[in-house]
Protein backbone atom coordinates (compact mmCIF):
# COMPACT_ATOMS: atom_id res chain seq x y z
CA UNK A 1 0.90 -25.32 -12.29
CA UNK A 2 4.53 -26.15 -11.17
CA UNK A 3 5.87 -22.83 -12.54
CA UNK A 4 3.33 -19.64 -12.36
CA UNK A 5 2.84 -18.25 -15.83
CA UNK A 6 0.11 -15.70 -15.41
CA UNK A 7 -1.20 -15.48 -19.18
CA UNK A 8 -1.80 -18.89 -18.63
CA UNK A 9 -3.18 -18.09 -14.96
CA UNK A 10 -5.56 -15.84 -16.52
CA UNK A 11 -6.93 -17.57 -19.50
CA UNK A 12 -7.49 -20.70 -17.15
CA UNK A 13 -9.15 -18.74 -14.15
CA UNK A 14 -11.48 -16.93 -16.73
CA UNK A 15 -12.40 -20.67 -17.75
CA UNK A 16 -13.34 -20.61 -14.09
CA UNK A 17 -9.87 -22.75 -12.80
CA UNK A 18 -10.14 -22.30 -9.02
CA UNK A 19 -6.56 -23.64 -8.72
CA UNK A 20 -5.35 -20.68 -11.45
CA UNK A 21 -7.16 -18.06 -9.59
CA UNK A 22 -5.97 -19.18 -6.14
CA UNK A 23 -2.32 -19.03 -7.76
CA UNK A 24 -3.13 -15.67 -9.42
CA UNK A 25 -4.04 -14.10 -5.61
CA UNK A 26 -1.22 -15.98 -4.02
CA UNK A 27 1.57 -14.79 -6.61
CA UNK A 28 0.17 -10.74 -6.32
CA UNK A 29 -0.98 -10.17 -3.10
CA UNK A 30 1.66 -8.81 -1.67
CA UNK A 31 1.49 -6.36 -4.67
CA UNK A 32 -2.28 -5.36 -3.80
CA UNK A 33 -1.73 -4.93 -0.16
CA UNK A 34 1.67 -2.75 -0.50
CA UNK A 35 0.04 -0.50 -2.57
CA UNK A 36 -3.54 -0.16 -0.64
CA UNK A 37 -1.33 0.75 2.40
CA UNK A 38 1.17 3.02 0.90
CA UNK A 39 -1.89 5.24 0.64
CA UNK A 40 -1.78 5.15 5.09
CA UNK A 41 -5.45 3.92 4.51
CA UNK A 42 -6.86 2.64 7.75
CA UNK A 43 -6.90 -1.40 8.24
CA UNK A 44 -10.74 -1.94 7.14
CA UNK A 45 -10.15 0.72 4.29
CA UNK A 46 -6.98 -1.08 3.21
CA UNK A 47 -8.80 -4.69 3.06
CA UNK A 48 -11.82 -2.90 1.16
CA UNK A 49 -9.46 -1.67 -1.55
CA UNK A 50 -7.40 -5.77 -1.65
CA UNK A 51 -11.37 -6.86 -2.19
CA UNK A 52 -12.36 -4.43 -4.75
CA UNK A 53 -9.31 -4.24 -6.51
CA UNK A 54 -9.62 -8.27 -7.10
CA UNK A 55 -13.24 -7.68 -7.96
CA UNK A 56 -12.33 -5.94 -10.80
CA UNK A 57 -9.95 -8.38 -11.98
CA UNK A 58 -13.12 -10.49 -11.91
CA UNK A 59 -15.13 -8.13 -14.03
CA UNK A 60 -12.17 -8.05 -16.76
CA UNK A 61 -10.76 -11.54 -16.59
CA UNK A 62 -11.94 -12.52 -19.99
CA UNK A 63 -10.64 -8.84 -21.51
CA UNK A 64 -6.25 -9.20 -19.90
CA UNK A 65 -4.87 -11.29 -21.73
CA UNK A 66 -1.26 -10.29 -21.22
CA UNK A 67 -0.04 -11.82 -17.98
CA UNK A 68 3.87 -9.98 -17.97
CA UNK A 69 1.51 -6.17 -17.30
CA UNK A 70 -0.95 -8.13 -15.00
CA UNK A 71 1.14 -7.22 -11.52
CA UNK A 72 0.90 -3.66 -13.33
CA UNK A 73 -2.67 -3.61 -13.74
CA UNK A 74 -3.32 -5.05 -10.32
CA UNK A 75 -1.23 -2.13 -8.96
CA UNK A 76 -3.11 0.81 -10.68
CA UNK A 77 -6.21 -0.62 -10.01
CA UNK A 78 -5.41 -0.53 -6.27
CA UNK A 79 -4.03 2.77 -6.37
CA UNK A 80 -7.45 3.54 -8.25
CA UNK A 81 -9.57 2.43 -5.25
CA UNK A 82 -7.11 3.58 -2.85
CA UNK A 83 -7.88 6.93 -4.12
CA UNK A 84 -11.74 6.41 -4.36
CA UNK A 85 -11.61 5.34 -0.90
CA UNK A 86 -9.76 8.43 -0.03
CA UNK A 87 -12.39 11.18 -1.65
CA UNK A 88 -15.38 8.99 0.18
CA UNK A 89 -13.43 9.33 3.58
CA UNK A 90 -12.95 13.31 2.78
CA UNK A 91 -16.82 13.41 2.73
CA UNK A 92 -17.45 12.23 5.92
CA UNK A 93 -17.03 13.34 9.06
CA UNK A 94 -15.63 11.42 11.88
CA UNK A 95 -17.08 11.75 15.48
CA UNK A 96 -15.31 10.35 18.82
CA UNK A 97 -18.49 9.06 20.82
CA UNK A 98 -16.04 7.66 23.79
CA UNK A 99 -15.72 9.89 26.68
CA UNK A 100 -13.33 10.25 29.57
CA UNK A 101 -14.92 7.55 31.39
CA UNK A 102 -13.85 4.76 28.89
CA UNK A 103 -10.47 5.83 28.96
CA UNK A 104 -7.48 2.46 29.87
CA UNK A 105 -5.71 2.89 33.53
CA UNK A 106 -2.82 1.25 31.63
CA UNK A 107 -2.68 3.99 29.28
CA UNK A 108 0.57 6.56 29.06
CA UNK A 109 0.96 9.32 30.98
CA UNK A 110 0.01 12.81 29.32
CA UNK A 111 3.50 14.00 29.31
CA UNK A 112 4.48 10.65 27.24
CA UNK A 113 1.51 11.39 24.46
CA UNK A 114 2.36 15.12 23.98
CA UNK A 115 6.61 13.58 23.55
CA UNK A 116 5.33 11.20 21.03
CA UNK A 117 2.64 13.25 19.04
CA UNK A 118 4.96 15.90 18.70
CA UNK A 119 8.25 13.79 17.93
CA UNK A 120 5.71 11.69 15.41
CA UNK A 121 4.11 15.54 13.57
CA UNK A 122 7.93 16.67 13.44
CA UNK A 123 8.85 13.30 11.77
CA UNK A 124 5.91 13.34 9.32
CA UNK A 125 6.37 17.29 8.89
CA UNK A 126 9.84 16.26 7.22
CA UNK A 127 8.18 13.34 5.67
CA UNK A 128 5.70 15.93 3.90
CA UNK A 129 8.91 17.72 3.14
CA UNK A 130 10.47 14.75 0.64
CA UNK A 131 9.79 14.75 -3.18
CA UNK A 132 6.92 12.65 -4.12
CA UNK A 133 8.90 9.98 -5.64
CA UNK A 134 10.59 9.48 -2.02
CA UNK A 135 7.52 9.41 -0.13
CA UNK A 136 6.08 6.99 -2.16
CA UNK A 137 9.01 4.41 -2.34
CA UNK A 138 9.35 5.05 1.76
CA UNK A 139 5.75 4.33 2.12
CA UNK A 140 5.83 0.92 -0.37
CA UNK A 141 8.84 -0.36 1.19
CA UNK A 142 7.55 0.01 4.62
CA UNK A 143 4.32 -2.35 3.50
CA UNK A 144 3.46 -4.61 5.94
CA UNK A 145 3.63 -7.65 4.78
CA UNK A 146 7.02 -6.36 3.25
CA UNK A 147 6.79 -6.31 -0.05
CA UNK A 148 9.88 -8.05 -2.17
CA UNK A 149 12.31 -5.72 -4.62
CA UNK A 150 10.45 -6.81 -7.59
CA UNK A 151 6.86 -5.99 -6.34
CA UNK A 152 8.14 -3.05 -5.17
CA UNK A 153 9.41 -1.93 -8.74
CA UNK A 154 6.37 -3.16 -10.29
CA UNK A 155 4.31 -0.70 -7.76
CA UNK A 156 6.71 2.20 -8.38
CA UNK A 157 7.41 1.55 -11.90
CA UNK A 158 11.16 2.17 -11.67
CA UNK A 159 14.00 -0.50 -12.33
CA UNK A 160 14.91 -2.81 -9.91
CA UNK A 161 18.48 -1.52 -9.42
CA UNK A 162 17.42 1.80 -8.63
CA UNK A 163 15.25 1.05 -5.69
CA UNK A 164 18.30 0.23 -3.04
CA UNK A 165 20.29 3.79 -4.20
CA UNK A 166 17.13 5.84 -3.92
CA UNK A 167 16.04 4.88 -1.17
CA UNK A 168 19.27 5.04 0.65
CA UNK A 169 19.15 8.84 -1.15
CA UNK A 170 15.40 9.42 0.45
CA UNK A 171 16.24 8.63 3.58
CA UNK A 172 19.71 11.13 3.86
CA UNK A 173 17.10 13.54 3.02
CA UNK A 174 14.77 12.71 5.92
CA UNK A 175 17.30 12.58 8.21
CA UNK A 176 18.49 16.34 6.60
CA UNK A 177 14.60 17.69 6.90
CA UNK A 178 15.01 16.27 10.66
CA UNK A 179 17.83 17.66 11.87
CA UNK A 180 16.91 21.36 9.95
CA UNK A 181 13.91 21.13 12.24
């Protein structure tokens, strides 16, 4: 496959194509990952929704059929697990079994951790502050790997052209909620 064409893609990797499903991962990715950590999932909780979320591509392969809504379905499925992930973590309840004695010489001063946790609550304070819509483009567009324009309005579901304005728009705002704080 010189040029990607995911209905193809899809009706060859549901005839079991290994090369169509390793192009099918490689073109959305990306996609999967931005939106698993625009949820601030931790790193293990993040790669559990990626796996899931192309497990259940395997369970419908043979039911998509249209490849131009696949990087559509890939992202609601993610933010599906994302958010099952989420109610399982609410259940539990996390313990810190490490006590004093483990803690690194190297480490920062106390002075230097209170500065930072309260300069990082303030920033996400105003962060909790922003409309919905801006949290969520702040949080895709800060994906690690980054995550391309396209993706990105795929994920959001919001034109391509409109991603640069509003975000420049979101970000006034955070730097508003900061300096009202």
């Amino acid at each position: 496959m010189s040029s990607f064409d995911p209905t193809i893609a899809l009706i060859a990797a549901s005839d079991g194509d290994q090369r169509a499903w390793d192009g099918i991962v490689a073109t959305y990715a990306n996609l999967v990952w931005a939106v698993a950590r625009s949820f601030r999932l931790a790193e293990a909780d993040a790669a559990d929704v990626f796996q899931s979320t192309w497990f259940r591509l395997v369970e419908r392969l043979n039911t998509i059929r249209d490849g131009d809504r696949l990087g559509a379905w890939l992202a609601t499925t993610a933010r599906r697990e994302a958010i099952n992930v989420l109610r399982r973590a609410g259940r539990e309840t996390p313990t810190d079994d490490f006590g004093p004695e483990l803690a690194d010489p190297r480490s920062e001063s106390p002075e230097d951790v209170l500065v930072r946790d309260e300069r990082d609550q303030l920033i996400w304070q105003s962060f909790g502050r922003l409309p919905e819509r801006c949290q969520r483009l702040l949080r895709v567009l800060l994906a690690d790997p980054p995550l391309s324009y396209e993706d990105a309005a795929v994920v959001l579901d919001m034109p391509i052209g409109s991603i640069g304005p509003t975000r420049a728009r979101c970000l006034k705002n955070l730097g508003n909620q900061l300096s009202l704080s």
